[in-house]
N, C-alpha and C. Protein backbone atom coordinates (compact mmCIF):
# COMPACT_ATOMS: atom_id res chain seq x y z
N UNK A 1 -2.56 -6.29 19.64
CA UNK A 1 -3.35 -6.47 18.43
C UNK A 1 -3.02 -5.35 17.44
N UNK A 2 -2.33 -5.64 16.73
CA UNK A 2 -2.72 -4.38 15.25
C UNK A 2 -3.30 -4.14 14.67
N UNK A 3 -3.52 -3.26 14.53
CA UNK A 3 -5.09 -2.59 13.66
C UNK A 3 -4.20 -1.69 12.41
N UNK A 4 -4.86 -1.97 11.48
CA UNK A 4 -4.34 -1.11 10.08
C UNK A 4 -5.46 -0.29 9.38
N UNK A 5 -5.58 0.88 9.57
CA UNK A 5 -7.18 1.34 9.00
C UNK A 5 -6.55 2.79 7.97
N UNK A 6 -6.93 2.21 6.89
CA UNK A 6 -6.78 2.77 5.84
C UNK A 6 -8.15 3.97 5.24
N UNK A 7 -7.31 5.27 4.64
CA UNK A 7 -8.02 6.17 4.02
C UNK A 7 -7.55 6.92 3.03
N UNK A 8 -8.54 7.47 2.46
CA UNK A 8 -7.74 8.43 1.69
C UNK A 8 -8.23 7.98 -0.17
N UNK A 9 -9.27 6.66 -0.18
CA UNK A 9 -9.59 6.51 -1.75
C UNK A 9 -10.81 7.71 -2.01
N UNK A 10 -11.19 7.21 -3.11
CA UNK A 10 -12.20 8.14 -3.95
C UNK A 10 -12.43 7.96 -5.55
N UNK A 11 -13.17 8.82 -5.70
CA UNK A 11 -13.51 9.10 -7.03
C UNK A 11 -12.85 9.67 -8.04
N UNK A 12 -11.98 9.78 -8.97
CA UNK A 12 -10.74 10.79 -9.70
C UNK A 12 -10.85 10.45 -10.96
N UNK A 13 -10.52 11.45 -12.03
CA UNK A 13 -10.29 11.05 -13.53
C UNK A 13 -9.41 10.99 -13.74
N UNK A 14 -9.04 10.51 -14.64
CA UNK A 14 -7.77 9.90 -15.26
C UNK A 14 -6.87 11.24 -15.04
N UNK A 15 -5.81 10.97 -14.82
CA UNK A 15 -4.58 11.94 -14.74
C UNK A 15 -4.10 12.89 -13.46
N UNK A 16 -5.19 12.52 -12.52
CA UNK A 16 -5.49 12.98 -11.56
C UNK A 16 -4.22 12.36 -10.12
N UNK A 17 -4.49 12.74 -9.11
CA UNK A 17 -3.54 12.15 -7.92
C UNK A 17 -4.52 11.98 -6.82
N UNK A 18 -4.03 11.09 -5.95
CA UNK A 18 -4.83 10.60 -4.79
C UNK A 18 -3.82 10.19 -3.82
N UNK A 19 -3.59 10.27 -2.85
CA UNK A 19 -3.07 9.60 -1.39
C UNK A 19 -3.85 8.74 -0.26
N UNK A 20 -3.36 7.81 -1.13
CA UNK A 20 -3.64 7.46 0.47
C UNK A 20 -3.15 7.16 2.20
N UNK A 21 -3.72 7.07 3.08
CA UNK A 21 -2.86 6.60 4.50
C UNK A 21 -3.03 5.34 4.58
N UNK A 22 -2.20 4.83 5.40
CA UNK A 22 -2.33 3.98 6.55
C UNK A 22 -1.73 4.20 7.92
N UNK A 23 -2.54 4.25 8.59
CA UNK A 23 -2.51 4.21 10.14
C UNK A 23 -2.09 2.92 11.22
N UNK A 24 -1.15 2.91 11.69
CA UNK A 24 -0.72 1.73 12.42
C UNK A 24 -0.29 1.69 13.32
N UNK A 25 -1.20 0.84 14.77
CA UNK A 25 -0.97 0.66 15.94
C UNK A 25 -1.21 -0.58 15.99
N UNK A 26 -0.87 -0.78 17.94
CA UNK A 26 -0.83 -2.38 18.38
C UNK A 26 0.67 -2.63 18.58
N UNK A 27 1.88 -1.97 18.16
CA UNK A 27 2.98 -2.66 18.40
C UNK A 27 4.08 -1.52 17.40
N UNK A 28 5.68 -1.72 18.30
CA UNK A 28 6.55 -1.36 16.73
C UNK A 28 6.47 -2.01 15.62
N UNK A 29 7.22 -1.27 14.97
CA UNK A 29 7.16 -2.05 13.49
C UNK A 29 8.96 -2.11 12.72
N UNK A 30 9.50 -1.86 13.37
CA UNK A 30 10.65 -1.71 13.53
C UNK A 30 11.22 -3.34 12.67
N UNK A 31 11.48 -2.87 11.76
CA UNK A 31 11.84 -4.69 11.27
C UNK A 31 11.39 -5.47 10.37
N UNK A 32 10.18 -4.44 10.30
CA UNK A 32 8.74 -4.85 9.46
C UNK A 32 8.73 -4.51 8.02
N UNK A 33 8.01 -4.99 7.29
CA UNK A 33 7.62 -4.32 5.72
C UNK A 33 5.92 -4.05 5.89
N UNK A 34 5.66 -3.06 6.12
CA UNK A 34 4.80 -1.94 4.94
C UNK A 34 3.99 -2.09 4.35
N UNK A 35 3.32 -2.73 2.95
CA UNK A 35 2.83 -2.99 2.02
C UNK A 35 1.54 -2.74 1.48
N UNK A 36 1.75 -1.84 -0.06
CA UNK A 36 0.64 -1.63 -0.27
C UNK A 36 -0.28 -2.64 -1.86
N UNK A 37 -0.78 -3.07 -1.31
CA UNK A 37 -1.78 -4.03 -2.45
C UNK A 37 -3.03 -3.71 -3.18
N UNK A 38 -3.08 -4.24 -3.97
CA UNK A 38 -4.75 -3.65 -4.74
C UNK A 38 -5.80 -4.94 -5.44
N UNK A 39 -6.80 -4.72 -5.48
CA UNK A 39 -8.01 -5.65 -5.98
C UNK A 39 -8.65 -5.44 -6.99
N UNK A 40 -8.23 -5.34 -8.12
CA UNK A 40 -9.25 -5.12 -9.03
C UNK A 40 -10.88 -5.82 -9.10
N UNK A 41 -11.51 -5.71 -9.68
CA UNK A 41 -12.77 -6.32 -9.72
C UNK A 41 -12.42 -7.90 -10.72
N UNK A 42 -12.57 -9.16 -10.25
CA UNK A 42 -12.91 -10.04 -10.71
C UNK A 42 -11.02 -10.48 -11.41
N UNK A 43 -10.18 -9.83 -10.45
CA UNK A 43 -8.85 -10.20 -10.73
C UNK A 43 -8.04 -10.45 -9.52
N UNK A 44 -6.93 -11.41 -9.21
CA UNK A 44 -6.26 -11.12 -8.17
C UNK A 44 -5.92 -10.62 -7.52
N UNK A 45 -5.93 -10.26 -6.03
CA UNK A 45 -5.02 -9.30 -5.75
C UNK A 45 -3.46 -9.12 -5.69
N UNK A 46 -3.26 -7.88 -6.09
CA UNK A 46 -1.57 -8.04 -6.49
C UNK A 46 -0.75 -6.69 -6.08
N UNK A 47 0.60 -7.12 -5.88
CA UNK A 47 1.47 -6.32 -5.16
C UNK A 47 1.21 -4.64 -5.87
N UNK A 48 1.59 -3.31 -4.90
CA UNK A 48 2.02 -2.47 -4.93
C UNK A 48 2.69 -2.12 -4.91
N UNK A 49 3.23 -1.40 -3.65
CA UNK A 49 4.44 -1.54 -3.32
C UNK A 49 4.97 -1.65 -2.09
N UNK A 50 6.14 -1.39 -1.29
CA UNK A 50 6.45 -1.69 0.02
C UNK A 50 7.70 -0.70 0.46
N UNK A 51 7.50 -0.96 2.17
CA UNK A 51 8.26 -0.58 2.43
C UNK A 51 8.95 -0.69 4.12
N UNK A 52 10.57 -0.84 3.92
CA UNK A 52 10.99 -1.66 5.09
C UNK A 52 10.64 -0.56 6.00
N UNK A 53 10.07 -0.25 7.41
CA UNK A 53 9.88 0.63 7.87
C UNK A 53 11.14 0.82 8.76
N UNK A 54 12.83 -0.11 8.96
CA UNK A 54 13.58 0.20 9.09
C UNK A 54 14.86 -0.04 8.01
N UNK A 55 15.36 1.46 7.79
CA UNK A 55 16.26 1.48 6.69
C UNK A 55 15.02 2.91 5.49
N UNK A 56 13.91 2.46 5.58
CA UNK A 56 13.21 2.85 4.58
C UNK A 56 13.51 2.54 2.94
N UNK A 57 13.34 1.48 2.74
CA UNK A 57 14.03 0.61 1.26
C UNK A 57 12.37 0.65 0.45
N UNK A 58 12.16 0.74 -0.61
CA UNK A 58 11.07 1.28 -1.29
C UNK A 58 11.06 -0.11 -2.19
N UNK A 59 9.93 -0.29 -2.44
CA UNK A 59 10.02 -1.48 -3.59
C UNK A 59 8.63 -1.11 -4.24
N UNK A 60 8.33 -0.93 -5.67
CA UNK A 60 7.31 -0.93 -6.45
C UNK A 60 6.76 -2.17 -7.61
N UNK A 61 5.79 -2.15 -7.90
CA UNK A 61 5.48 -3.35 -9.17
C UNK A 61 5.37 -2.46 -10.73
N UNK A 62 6.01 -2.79 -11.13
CA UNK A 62 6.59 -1.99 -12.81
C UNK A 62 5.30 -1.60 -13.08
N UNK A 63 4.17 -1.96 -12.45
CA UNK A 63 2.92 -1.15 -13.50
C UNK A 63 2.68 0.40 -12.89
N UNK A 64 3.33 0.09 -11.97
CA UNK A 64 3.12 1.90 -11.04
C UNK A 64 4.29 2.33 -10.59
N UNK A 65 5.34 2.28 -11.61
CA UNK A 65 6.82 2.65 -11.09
C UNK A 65 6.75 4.28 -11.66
N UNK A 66 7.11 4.94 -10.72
CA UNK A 66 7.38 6.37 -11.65
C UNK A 66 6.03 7.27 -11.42
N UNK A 67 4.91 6.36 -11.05
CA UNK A 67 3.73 7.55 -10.72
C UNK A 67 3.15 7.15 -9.39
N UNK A 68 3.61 6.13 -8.51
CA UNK A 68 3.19 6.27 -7.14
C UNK A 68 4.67 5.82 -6.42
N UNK A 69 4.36 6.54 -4.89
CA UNK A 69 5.62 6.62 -4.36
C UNK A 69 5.12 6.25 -3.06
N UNK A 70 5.55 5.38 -2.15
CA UNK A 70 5.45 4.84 -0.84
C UNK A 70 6.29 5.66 -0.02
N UNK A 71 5.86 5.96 1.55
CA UNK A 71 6.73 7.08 2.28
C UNK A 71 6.20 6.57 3.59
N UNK A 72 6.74 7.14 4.77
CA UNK A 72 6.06 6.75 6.35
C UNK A 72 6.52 8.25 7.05
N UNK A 73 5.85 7.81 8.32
CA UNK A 73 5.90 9.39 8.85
C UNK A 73 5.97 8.21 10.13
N UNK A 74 6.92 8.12 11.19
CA UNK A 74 7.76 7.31 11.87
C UNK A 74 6.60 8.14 13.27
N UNK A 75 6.63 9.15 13.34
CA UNK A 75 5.92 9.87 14.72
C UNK A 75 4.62 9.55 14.71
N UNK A 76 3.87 9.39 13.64
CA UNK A 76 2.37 8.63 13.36
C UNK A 76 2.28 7.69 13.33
N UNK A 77 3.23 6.55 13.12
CA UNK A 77 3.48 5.17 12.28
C UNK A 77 2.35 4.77 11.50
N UNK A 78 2.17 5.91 10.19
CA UNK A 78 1.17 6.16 9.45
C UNK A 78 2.36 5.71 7.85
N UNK A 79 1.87 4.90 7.09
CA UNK A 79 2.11 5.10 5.82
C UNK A 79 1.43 5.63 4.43
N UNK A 80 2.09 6.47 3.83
CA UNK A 80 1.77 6.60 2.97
C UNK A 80 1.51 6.30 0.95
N UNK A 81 0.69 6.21 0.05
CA UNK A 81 0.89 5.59 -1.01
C UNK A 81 0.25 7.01 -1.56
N UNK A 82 1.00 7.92 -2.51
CA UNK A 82 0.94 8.90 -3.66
C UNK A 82 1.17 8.24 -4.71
N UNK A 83 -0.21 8.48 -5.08
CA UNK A 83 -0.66 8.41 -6.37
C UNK A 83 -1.17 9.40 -7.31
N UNK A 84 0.21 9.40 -8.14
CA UNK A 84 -0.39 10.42 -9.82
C UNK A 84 -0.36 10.00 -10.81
N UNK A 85 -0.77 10.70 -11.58
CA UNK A 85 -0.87 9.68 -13.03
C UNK A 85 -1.84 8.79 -13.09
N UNK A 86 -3.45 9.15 -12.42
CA UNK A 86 -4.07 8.11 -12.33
C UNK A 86 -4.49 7.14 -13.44
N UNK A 87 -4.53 6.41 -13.75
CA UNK A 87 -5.37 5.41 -14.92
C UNK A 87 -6.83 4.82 -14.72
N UNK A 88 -7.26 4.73 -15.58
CA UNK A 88 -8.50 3.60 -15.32
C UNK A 88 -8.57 2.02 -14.96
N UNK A 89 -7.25 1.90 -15.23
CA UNK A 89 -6.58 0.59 -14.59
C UNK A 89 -6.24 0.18 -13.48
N UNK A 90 -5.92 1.61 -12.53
CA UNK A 90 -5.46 1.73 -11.21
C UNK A 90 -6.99 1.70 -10.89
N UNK A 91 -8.17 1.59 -11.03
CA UNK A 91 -9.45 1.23 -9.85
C UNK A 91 -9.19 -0.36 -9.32
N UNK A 92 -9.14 0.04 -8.44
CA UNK A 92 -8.85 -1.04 -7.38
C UNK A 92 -9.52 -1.18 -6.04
N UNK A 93 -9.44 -1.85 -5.07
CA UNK A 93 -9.64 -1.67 -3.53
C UNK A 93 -8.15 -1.45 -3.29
N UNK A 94 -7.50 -0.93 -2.44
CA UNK A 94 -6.06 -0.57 -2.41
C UNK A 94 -6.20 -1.52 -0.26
N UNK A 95 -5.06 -1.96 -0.23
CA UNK A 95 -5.39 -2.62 0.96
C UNK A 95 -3.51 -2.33 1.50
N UNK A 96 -3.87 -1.89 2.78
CA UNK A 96 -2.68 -1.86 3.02
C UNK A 96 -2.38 -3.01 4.17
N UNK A 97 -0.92 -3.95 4.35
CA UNK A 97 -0.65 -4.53 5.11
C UNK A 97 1.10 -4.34 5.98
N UNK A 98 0.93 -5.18 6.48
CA UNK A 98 2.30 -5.01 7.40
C UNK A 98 2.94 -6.66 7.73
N UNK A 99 3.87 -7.14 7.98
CA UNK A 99 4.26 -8.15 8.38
C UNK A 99 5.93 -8.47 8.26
N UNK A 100 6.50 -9.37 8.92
CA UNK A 100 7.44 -9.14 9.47
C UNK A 100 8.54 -10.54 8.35
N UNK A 101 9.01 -9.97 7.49
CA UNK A 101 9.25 -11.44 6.49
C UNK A 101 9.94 -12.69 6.67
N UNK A 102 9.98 -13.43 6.40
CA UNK A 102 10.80 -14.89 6.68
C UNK A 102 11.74 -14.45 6.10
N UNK A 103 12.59 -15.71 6.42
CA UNK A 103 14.35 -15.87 5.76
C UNK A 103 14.37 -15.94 4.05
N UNK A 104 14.29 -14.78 3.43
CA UNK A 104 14.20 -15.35 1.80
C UNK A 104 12.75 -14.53 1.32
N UNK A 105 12.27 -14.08 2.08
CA UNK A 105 11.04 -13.91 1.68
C UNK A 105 10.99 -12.45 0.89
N UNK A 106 10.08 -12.17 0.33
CA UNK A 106 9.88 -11.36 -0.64
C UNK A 106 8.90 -10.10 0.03
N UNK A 107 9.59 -9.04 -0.28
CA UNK A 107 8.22 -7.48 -0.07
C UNK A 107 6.67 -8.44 -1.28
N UNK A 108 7.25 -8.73 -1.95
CA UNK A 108 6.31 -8.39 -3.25
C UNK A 108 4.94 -9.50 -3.10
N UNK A 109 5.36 -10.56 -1.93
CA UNK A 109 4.42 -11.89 -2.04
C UNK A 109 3.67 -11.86 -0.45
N UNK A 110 2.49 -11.49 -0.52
CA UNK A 110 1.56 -11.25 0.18
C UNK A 110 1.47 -12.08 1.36
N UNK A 111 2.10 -13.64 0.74
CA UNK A 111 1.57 -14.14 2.29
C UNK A 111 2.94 -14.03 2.97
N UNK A 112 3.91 -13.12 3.19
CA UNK A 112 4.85 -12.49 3.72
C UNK A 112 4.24 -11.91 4.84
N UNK A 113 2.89 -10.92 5.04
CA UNK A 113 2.07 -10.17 5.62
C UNK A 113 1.38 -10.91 6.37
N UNK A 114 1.10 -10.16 7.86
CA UNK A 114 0.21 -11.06 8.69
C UNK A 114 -1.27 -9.94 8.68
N UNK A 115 -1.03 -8.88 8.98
CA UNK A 115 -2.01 -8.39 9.35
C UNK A 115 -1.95 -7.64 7.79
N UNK A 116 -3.80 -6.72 7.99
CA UNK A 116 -4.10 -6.09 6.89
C UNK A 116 -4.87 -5.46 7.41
N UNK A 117 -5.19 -4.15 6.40
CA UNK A 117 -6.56 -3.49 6.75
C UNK A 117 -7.58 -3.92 6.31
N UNK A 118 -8.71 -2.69 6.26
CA UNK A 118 -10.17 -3.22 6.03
C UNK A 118 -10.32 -2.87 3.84
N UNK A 119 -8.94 -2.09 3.40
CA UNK A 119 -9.33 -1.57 2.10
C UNK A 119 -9.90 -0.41 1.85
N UNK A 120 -9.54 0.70 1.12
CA UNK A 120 -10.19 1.40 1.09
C UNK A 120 -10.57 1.38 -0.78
N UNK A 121 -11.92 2.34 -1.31
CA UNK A 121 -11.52 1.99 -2.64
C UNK A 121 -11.01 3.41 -3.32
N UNK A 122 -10.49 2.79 -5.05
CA UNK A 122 -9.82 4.06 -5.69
C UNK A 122 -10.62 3.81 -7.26
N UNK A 123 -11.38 4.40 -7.41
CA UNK A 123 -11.56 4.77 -8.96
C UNK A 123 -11.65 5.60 -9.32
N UNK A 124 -11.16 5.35 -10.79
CA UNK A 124 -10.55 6.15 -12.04
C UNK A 124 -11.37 6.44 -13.14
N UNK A 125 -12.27 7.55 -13.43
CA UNK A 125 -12.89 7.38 -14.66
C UNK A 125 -11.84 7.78 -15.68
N UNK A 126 -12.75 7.80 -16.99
CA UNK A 126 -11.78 8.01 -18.22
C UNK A 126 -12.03 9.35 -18.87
């Protein structure tokens, strides 16, 4: 069973940085993508970013290119999402997932992912 339990949101003003983890057991991941997603209030949820946890290949969504950076720590099989440059736009639930992609399939499209965590949240005042 995998369990994905995410930490690391909070409270921050604009311009500020935040990290978060993810923690991941139940199995390797060797093969796998990563992925970090977010929820705004009363909007879709939509890609972050990702990452192959073999090779380590990084993929971001142009609205957070350049101020958050995806990373893993292979001895924890913990991932990480650094975030600077916060915005008021970036409040989100931030949700991290993992899953293993089909033939063709995309980091960026969610139902790629089997498992997920529980969310943690991130807001941004102004």
């Amino acid at each position: 069973q995998v369990q994905l339990v995410e930490s690391g949101g909070g409270l921050v003003q604009a311009g500020d940085s935040l990290r978060l983890s993810c923690a991941a057991s139940g199995r390797g991941f060797s093969g796998h993508v990563m992925g970090w997603f977010r929820q705004a209030p009363g909007k879709d949820r939509e890609f972050v970013a990702a990452l192959m946890w073999s090779g380590g290949y990084t993929y971001y969504a142009d609205s957070v290119k350049g101020r958050f950076t995806i990373s893993r720590n292979n001895l924890k099989s913990t991932v990480y999402l650094q975030m600077n440059s916060l915005a008021p736009e970036d409040t989100a639930i931030y949700y991290c997932a993992v899953g293993r992609l089909r033939i063709g399939g995309s980091q960026r499209d969610q139902t790629e992912y089997q498992y997920w965590g529980q969310g943690t949240q991130v807001t941004v005042s102004s």
